[in-house]
N, C-alpha and C. Protein backbone atom coordinates (compact mmCIF):
# COMPACT_ATOMS: atom_id res chain seq x y z
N UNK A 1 0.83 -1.20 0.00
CA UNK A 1 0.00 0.00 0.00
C UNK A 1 0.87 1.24 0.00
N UNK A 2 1.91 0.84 0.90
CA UNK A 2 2.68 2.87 0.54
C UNK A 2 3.57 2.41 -0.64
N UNK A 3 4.14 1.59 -1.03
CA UNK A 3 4.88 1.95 -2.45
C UNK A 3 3.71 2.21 -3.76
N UNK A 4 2.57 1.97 -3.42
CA UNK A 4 1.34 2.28 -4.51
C UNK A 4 1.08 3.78 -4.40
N UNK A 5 1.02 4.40 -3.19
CA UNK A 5 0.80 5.72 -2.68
C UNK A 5 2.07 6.71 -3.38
N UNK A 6 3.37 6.11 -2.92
CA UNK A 6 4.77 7.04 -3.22
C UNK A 6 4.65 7.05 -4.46
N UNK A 7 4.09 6.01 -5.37
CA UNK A 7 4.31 6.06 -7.05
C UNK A 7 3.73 6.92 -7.54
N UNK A 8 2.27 7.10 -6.55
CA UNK A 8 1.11 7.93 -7.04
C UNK A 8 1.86 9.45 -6.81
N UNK A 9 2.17 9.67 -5.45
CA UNK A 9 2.88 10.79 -5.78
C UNK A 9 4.03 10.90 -6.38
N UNK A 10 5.03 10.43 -6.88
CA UNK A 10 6.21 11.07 -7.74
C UNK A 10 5.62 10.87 -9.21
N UNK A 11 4.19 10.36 -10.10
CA UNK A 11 3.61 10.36 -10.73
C UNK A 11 3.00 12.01 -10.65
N UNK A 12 2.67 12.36 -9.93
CA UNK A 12 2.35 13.45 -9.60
C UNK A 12 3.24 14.93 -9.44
N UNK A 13 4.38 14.34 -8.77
CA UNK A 13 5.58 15.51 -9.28
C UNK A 13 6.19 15.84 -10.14
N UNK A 14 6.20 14.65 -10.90
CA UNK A 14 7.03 14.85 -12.49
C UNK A 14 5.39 15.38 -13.44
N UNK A 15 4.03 15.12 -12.98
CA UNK A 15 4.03 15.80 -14.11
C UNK A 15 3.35 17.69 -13.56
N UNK A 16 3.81 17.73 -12.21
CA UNK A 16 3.48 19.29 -11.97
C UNK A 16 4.76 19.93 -12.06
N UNK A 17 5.84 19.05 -12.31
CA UNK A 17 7.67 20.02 -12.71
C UNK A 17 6.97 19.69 -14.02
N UNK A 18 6.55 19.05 -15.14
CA UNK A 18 6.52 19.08 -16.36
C UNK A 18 5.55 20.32 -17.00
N UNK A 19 4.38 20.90 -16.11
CA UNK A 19 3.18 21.74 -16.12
C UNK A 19 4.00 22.87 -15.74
N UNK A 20 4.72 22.86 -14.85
CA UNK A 20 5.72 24.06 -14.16
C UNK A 20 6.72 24.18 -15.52
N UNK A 21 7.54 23.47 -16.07
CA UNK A 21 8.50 23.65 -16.91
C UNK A 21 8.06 24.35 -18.24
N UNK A 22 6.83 23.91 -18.58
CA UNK A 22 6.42 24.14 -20.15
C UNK A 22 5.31 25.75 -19.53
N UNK A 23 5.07 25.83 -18.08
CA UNK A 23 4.49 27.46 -17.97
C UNK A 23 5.43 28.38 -17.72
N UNK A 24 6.45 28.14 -17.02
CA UNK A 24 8.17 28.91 -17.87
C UNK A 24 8.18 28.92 -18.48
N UNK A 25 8.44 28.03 -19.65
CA UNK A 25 8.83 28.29 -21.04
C UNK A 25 7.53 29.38 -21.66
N UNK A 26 6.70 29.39 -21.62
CA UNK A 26 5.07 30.21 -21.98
C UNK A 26 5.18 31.39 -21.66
N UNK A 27 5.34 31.63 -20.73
CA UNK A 27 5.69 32.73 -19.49
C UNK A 27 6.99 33.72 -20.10
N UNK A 28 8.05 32.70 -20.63
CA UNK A 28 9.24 33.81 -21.16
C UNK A 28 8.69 34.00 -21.95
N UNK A 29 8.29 33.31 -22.73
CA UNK A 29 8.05 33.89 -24.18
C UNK A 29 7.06 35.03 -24.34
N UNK A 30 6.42 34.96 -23.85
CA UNK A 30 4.96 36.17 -23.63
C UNK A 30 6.31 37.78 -22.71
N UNK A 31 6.80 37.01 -21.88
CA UNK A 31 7.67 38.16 -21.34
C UNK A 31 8.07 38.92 -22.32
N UNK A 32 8.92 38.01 -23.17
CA UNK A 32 10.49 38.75 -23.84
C UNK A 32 9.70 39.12 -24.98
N UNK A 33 7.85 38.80 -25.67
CA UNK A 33 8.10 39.77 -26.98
C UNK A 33 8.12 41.42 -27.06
N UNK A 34 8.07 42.20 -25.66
CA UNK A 34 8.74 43.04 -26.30
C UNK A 34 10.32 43.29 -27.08
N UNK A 35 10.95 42.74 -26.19
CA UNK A 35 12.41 42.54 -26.57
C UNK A 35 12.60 41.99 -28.25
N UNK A 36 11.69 40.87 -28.60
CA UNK A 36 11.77 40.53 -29.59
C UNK A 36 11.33 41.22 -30.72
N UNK A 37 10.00 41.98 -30.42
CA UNK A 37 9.76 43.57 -31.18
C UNK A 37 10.56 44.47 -31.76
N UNK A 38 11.72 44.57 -30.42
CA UNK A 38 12.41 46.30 -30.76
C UNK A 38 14.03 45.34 -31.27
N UNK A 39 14.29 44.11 -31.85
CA UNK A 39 15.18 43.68 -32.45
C UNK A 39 15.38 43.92 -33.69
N UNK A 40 14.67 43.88 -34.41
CA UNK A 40 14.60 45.02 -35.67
C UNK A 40 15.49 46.27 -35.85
N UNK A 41 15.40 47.23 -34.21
CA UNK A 41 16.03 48.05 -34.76
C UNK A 41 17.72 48.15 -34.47
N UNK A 42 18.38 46.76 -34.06
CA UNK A 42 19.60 46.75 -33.86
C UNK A 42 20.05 45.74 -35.31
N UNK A 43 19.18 46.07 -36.58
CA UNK A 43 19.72 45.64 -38.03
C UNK A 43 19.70 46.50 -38.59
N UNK A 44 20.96 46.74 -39.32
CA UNK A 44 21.90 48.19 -40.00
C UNK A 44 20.52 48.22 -40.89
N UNK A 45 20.54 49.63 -41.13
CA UNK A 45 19.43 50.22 -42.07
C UNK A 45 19.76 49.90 -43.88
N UNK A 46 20.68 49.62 -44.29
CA UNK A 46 21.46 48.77 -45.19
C UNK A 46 20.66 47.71 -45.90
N UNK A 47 20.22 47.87 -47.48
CA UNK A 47 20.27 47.11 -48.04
C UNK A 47 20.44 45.48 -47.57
N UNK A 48 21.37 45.13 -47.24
CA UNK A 48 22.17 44.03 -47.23
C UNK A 48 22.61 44.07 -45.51
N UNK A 49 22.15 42.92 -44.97
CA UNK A 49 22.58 42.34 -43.45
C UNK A 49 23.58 41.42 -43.45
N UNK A 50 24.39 41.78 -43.30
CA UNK A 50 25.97 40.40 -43.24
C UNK A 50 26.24 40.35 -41.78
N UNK A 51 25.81 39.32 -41.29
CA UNK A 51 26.77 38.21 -40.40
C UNK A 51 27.39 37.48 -39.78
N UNK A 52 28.14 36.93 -39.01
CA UNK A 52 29.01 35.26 -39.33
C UNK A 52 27.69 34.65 -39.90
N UNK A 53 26.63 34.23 -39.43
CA UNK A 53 26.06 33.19 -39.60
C UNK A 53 25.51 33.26 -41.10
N UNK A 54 24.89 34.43 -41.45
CA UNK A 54 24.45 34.36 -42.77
C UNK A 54 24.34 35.75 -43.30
N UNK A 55 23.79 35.73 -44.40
CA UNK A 55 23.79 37.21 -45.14
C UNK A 55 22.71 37.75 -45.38
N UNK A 56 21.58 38.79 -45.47
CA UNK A 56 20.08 38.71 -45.55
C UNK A 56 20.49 39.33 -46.65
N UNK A 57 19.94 39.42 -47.66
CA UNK A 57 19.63 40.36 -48.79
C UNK A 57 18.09 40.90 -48.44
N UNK A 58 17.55 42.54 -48.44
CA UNK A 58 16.13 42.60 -48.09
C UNK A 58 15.17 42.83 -48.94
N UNK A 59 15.95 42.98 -50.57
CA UNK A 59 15.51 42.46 -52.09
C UNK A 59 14.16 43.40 -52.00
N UNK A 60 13.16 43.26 -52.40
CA UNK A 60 11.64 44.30 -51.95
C UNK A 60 11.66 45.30 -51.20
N UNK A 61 11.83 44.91 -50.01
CA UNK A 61 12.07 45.92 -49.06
C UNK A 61 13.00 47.36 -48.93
N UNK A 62 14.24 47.09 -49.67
CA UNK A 62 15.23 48.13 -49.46
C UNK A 62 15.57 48.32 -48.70
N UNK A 63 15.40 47.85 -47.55
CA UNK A 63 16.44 48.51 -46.25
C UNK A 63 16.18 46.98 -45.55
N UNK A 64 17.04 46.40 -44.73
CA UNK A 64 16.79 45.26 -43.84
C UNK A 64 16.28 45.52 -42.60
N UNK A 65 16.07 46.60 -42.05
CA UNK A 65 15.57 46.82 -40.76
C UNK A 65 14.10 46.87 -41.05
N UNK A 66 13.45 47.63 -42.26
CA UNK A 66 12.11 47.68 -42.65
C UNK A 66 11.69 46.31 -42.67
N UNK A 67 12.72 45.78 -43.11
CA UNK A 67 12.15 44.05 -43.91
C UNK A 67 11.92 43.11 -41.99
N UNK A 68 12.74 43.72 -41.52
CA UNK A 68 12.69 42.90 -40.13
C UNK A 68 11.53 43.52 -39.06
N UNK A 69 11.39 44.94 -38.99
CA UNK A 69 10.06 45.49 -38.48
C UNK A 69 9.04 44.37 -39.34
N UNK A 70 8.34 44.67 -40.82
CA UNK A 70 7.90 44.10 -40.98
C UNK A 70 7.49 42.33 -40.74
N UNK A 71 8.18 41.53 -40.65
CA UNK A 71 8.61 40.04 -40.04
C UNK A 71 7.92 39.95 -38.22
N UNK A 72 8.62 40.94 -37.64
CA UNK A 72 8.42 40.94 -36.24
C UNK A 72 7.02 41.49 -36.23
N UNK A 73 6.55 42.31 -36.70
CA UNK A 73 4.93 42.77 -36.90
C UNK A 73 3.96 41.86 -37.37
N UNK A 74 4.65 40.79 -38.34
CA UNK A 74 3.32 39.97 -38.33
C UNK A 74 3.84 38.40 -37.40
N UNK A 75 4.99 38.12 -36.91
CA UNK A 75 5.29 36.91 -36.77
C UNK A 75 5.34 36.68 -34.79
N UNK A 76 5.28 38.32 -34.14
CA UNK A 76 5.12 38.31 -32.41
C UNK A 76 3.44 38.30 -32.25
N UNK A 77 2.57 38.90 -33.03
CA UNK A 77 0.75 38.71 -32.98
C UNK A 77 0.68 37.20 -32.80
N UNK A 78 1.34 36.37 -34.19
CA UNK A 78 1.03 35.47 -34.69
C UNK A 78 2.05 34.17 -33.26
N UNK A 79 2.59 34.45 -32.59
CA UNK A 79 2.81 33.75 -31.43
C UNK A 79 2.23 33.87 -30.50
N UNK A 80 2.21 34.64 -30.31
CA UNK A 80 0.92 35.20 -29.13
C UNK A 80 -0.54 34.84 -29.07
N UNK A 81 -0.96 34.43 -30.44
CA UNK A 81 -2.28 34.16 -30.83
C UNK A 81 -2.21 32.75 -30.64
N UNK A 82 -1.52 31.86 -31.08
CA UNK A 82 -0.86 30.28 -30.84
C UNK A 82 -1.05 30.02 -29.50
N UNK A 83 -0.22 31.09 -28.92
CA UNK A 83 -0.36 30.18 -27.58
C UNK A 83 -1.84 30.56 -26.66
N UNK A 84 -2.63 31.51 -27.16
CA UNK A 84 -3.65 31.89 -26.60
C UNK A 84 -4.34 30.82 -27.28
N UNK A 85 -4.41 30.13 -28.27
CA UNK A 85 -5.59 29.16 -28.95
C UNK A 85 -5.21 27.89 -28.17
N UNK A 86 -4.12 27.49 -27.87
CA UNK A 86 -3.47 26.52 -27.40
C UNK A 86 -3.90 25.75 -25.80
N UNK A 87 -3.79 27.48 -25.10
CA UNK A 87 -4.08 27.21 -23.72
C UNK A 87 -5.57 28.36 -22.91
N UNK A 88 -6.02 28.24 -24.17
CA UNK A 88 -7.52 28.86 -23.82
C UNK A 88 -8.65 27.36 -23.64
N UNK A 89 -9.08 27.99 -22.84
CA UNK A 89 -10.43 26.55 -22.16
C UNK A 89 -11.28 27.10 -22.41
N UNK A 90 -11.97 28.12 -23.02
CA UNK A 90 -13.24 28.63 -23.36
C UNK A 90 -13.77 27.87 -24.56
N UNK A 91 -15.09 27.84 -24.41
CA UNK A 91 -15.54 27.40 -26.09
C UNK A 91 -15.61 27.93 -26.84
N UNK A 92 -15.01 29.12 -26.81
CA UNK A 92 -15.04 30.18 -28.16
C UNK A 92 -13.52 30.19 -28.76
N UNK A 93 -12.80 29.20 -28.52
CA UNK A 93 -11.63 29.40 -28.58
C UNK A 93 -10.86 29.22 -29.91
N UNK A 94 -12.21 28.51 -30.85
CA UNK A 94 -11.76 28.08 -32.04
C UNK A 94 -12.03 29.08 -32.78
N UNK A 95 -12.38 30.65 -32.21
CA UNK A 95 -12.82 32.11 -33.01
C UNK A 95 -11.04 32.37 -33.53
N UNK A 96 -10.26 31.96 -32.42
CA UNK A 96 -8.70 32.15 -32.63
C UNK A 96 -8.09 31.44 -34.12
N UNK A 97 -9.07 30.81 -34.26
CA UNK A 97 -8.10 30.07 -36.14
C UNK A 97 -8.06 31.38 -36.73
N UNK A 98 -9.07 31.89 -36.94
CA UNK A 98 -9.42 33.17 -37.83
C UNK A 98 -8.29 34.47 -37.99
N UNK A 99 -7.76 34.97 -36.84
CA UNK A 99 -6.76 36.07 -36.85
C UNK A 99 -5.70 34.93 -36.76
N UNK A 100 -5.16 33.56 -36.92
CA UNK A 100 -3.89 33.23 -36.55
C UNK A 100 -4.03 32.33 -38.04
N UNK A 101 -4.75 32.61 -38.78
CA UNK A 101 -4.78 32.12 -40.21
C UNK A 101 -4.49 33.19 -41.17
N UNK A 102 -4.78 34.71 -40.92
CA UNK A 102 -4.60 35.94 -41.27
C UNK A 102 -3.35 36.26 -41.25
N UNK A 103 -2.61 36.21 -39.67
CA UNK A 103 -0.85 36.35 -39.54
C UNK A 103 -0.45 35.38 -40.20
N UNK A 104 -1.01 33.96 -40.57
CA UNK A 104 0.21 33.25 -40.95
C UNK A 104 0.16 33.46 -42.74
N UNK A 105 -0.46 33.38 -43.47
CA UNK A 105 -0.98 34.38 -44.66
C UNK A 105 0.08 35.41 -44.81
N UNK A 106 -0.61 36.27 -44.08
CA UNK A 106 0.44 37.38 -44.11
C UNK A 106 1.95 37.40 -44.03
N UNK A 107 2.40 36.75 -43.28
CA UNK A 107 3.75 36.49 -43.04
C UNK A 107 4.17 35.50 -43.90
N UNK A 108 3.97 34.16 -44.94
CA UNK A 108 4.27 34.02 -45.87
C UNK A 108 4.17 34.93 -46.92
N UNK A 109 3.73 35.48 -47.14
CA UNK A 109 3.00 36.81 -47.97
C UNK A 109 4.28 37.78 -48.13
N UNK A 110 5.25 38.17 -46.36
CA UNK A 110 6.22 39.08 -46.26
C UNK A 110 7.21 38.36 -46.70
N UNK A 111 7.71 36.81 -46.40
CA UNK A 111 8.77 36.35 -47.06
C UNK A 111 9.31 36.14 -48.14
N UNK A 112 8.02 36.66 -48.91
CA UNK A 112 7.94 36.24 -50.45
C UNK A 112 8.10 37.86 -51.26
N UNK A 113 9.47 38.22 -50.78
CA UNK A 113 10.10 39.74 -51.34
C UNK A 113 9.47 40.46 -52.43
N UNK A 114 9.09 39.13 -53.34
CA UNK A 114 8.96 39.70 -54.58
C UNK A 114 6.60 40.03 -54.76
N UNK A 115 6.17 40.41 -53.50
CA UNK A 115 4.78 39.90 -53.15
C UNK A 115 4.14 40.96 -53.46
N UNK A 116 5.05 42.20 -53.51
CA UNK A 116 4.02 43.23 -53.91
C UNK A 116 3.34 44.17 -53.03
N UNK A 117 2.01 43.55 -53.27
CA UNK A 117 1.16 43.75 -52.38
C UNK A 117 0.87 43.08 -51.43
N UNK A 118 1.09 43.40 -50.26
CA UNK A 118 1.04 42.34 -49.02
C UNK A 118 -0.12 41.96 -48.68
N UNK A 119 -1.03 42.86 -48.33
CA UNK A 119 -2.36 42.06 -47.25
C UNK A 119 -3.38 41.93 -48.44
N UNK A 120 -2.78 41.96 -49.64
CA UNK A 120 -4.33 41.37 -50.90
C UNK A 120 -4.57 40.18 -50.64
N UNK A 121 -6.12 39.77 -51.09
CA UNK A 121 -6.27 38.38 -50.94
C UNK A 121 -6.31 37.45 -50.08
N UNK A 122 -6.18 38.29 -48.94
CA UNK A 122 -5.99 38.15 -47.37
C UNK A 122 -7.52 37.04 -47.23
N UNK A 123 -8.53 38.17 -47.75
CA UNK A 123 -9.71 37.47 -47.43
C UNK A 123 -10.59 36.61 -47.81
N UNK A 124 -9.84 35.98 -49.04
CA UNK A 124 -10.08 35.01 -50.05
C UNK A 124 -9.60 33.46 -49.24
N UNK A 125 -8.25 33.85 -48.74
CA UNK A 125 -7.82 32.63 -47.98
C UNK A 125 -8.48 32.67 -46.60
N UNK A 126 -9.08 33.73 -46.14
CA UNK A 126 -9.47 33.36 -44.44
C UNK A 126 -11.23 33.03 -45.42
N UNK A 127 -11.66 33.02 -46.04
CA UNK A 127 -12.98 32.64 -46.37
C UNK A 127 -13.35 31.11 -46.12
N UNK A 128 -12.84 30.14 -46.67
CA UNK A 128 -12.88 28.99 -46.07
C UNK A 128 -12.64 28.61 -44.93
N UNK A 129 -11.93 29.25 -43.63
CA UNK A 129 -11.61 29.13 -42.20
C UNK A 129 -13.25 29.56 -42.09
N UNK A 130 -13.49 30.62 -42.31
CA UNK A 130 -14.55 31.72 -42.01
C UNK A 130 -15.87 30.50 -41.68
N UNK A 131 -16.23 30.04 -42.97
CA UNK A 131 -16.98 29.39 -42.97
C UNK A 131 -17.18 28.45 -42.78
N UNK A 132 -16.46 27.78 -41.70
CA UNK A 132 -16.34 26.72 -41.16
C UNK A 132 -16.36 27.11 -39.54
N UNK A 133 -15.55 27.96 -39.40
CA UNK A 133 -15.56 28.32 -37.71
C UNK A 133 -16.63 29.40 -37.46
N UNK A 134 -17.18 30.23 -37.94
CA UNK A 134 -18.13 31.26 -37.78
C UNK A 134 -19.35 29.91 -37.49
N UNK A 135 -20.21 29.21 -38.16
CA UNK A 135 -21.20 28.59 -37.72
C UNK A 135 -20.78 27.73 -36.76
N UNK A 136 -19.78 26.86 -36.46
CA UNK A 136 -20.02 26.04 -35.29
C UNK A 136 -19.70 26.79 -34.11
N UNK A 137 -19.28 27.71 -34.15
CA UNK A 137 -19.15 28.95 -32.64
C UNK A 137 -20.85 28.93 -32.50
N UNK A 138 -21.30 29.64 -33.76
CA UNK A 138 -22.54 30.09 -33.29
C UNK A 138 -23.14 28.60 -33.38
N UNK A 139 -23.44 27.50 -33.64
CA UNK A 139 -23.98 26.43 -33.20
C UNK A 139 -23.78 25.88 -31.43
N UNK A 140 -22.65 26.16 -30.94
CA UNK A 140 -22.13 25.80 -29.70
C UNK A 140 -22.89 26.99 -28.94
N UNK A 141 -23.05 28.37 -29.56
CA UNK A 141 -23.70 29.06 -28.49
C UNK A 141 -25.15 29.17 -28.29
N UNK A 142 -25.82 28.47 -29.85
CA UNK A 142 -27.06 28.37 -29.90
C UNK A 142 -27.44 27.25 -28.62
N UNK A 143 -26.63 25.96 -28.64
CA UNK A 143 -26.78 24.79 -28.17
C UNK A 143 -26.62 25.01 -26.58
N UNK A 144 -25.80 26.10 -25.88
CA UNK A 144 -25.60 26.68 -24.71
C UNK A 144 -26.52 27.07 -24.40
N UNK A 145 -27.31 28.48 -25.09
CA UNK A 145 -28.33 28.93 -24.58
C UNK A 145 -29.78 28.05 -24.80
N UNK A 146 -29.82 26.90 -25.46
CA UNK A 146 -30.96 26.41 -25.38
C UNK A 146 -30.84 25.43 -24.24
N UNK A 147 -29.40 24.67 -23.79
CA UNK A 147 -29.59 24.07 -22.28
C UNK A 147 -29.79 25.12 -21.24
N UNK A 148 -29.44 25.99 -21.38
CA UNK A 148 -30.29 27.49 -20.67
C UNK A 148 -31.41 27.92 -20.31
N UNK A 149 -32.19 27.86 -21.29
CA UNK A 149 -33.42 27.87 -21.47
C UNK A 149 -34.34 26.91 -20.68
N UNK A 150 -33.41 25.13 -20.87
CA UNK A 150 -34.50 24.23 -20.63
C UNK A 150 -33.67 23.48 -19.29
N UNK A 151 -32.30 23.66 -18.43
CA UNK A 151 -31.71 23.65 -17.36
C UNK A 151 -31.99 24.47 -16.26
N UNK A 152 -31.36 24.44 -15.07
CA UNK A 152 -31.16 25.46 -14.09
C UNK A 152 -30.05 25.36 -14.26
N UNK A 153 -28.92 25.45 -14.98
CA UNK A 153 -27.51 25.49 -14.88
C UNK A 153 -27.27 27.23 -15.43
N UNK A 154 -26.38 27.73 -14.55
CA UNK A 154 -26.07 29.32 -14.80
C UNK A 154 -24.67 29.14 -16.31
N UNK A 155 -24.97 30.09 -16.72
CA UNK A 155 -23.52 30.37 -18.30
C UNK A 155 -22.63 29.64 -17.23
N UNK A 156 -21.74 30.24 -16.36
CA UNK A 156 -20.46 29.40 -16.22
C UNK A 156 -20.24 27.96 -15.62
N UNK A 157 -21.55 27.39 -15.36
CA UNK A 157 -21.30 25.75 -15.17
C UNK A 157 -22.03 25.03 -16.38
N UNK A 158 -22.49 25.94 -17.92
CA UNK A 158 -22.40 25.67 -19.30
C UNK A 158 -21.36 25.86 -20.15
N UNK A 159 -20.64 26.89 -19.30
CA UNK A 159 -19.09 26.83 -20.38
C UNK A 159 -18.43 25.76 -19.62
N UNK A 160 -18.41 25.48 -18.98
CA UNK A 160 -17.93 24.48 -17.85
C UNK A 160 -18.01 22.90 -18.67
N UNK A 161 -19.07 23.26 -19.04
CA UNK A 161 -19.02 21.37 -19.47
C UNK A 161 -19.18 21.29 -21.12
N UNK A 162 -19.06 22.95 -21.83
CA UNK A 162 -18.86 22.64 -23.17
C UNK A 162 -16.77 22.90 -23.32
N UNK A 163 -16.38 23.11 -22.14
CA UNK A 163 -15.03 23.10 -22.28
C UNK A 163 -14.06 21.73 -22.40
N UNK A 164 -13.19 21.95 -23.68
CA UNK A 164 -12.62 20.81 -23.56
C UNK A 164 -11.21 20.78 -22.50
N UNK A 165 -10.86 19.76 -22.33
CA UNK A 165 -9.67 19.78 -21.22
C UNK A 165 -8.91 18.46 -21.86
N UNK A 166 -8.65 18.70 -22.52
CA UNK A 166 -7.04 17.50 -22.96
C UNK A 166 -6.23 17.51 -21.85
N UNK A 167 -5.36 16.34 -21.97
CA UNK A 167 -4.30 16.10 -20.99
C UNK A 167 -2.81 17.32 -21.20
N UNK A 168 -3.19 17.66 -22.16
CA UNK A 168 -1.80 18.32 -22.18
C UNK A 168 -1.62 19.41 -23.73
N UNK A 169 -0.60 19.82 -23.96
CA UNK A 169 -0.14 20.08 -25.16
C UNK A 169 -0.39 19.62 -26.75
N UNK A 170 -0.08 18.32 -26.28
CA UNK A 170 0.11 16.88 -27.20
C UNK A 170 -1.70 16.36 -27.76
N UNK A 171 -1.97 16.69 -26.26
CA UNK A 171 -3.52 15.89 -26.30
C UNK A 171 -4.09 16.87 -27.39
N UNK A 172 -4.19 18.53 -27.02
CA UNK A 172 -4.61 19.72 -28.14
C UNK A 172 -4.92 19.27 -29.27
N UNK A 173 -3.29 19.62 -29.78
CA UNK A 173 -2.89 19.06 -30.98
C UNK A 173 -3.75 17.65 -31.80
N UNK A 174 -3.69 16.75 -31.07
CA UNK A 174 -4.13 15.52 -31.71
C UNK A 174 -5.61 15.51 -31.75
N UNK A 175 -6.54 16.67 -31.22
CA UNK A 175 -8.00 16.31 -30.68
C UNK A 175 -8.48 16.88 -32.35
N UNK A 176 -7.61 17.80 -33.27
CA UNK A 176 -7.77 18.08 -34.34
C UNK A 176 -7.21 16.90 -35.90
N UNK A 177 -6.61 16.21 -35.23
CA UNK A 177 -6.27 15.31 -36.55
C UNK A 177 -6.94 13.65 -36.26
């Protein structure tokens, strides 16, 4: 009986250091994007970024600091939005494909020097997200307020049990494929 108990707890510590480790890691990252923002402006205003590791050419852009503002403007939203879709428990949470289908669009859109026009067509590609996540939001809230209607259960012990809760990270991820 206590080596069943001790297992149960060090089962239990490794995975609240593992919940602790990966909300550090979450935690910096949300910290440091300002830092990661104002990195842009420590790249020479220069055509051309050289170095050790590699060389940028900023080709479209004309200056590499523009080309890197631009990058960091659509690519710190577009992390930030990830991890808010990731570790949001609300049932509205799948409203988040929509702006994190827009940054990622967009930001292939900026890598592609030769693109022109950046945010065209933007809404051609979020149209199929659109219409797929716009009705089942509003189906989930129709379906809320009609156990509303015909329950005594108050909104937050209905978001309560239309919330999903995966085991983890991993679990997220896989509840979509």
């Amino acid at each position: 009986m206590k080596r069943s108990s001790e297992s149960s707890l060090k089962t239990a510590n490794k995975r609240l250091s593992r919940t602790a480790i990966v909300g550090t890691i979450i935690a910096t990252i949300i910290v440091s994007t300002p830092l990661l923002y104002s990195l842009h402006e420590s790249v020479p205003s220069g055509r051309v970024w050289d170095t050790f590791l590699f060389t940028y050419d900023s080709g479209f852009w004309e200056e590499a600091q523009y080309a890197m503002w631009v990058y960091t403007s659509k690519l710190i939203p577009l992390i930030l939005l990830t991890i808010w879709f990731f570790t949001c428990r609300h049932w509205w949470y799948h409203a988040l494909l929509v702006p994190i289908v827009m940054y990622v669009f967009q930001s292939v859109n900026s890598w592609n020097s030769e693109a022109g026009r950046l945010d065209e067509g933007t809404f051609v590609v979020l149209l199929p997200i659109l219409v797929i996540v716009v009705p089942s939001i509003y189906l989930i809230r129709a379906k809320m307020f009609n156990k509303i209607n015909t329950a005594d259960k108050t909104l937050e012990e209905l978001e309560e049990e239309f919330m999903i809760k995966p085991k983890g990270l991993w679990g997220k991820i896989k509840q979509y494929f």
